[in-house]
Protein backbone atom coordinates (compact mmCIF):
# COMPACT_ATOMS: atom_id res chain seq x y z
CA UNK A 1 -19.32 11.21 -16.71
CA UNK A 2 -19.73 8.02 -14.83
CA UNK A 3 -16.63 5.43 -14.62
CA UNK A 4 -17.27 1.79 -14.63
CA UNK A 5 -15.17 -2.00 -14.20
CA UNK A 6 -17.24 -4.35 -14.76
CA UNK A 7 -20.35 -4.24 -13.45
CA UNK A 8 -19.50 -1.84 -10.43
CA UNK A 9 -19.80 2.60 -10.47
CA UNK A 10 -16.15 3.78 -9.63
CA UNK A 11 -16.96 6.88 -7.38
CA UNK A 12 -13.61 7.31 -5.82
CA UNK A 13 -9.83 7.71 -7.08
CA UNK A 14 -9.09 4.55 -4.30
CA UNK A 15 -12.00 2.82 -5.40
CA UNK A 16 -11.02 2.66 -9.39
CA UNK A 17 -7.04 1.61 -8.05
CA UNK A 18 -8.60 -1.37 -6.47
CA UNK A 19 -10.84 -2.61 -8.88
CA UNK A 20 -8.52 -1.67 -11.87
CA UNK A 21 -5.59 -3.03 -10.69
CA UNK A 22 -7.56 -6.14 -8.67
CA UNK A 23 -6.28 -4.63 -4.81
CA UNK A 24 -8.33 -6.56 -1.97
CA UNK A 25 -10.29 -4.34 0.05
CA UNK A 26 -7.71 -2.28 2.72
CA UNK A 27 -7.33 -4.31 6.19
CA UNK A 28 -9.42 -1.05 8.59
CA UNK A 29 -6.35 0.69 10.58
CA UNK A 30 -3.39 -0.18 7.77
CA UNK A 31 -1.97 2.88 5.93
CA UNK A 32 0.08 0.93 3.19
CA UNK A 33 1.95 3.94 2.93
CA UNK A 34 3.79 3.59 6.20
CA UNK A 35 4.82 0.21 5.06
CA UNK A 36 6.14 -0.04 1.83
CA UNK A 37 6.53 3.71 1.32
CA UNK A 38 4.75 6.50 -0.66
CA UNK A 39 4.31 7.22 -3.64
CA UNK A 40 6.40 9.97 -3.86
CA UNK A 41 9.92 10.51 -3.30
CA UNK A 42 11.08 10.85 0.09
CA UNK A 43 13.85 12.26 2.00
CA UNK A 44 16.39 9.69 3.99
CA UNK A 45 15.57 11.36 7.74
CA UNK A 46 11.73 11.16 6.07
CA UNK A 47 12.28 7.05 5.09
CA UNK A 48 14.22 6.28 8.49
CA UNK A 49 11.47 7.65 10.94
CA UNK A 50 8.62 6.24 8.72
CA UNK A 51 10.99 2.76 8.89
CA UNK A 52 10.95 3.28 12.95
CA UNK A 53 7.44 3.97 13.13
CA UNK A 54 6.50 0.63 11.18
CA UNK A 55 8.96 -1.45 12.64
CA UNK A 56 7.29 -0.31 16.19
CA UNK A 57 3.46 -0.63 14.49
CA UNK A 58 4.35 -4.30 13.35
CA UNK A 59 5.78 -5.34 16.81
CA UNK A 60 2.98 -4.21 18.66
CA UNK A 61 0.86 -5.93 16.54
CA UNK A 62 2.70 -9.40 16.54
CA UNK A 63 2.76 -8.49 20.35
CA UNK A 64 -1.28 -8.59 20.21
CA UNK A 65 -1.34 -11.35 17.82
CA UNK A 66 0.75 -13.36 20.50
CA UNK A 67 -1.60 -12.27 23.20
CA UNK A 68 -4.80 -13.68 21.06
CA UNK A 69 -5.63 -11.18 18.91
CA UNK A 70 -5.86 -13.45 15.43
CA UNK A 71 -6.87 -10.05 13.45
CA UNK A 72 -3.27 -8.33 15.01
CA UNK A 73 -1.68 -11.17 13.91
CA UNK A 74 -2.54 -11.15 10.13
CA UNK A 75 -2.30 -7.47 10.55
CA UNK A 76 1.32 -8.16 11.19
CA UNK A 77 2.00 -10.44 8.56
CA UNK A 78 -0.05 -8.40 5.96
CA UNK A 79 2.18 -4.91 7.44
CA UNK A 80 5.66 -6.72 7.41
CA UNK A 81 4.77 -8.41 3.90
CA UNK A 82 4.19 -4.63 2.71
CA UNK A 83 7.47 -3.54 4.08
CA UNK A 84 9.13 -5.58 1.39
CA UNK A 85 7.49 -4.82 -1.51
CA UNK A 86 7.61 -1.81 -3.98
CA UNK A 87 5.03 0.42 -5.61
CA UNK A 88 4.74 -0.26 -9.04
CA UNK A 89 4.36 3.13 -9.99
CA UNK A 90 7.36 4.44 -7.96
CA UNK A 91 9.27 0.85 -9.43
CA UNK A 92 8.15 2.57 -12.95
CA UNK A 93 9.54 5.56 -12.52
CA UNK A 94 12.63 4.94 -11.15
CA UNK A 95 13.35 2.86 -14.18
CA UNK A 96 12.42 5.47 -16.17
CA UNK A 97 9.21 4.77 -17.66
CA UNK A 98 6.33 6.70 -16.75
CA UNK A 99 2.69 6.49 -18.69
CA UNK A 100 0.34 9.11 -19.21
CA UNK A 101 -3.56 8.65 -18.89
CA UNK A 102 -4.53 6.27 -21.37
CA UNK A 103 -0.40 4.90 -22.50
CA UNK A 104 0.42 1.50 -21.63
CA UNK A 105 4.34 2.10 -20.21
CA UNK A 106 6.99 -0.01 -22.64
């Protein structure tokens, strides 16, 4: 069975999140992950070294971005924009709602 949006042949589980849901193409080097979070739940020790570890990412990379490095720099914005933002489906289910394949959460 062959998945399509639009005009475009979904062939991975990434690829279908970003044209479903309208996500820009990943910045190379970027795990969104260490920024905002997983998916998942996570432990406090778990959320405080993957806090330390993206606080030090996003300070080297303003570091770069201040030495020249225009691609650091929007790195930086783009990682410390991340850090403040929620994943929907982790914002879902810690209200409570949660959707199964094809369910359109209330």
């Amino acid at each position: 069975m062959r998945t399509y949006i639009g005009t475009h042949q979904v062939l991975t589980a990434v690829e279908f999140e970003e044209l479903a849901l309208g996500f820009d193409e990943l910045p190379l080097g970027l795990d969104r992950d260490l920024f905002r979070g997983p998916l998942t739940p996570e432990s406090p020790e778990e959320r405080a070294a993957r806090e330390a570890v993206a606080r030090e990412v996003i300070a080297e990379l303003a570091a770069q971005g201040e030495g020249g490095d225009e691609v650091a720099a929007w790195d930086a914005l783009y990682a410390d924009a991340l850090t403040r933002t929620v994943p929907f489906l982790r914002a879902a289910r810690a209200a409570g709602r949660t959707a199964q394949a094809g369910e359109v959460a209330a």
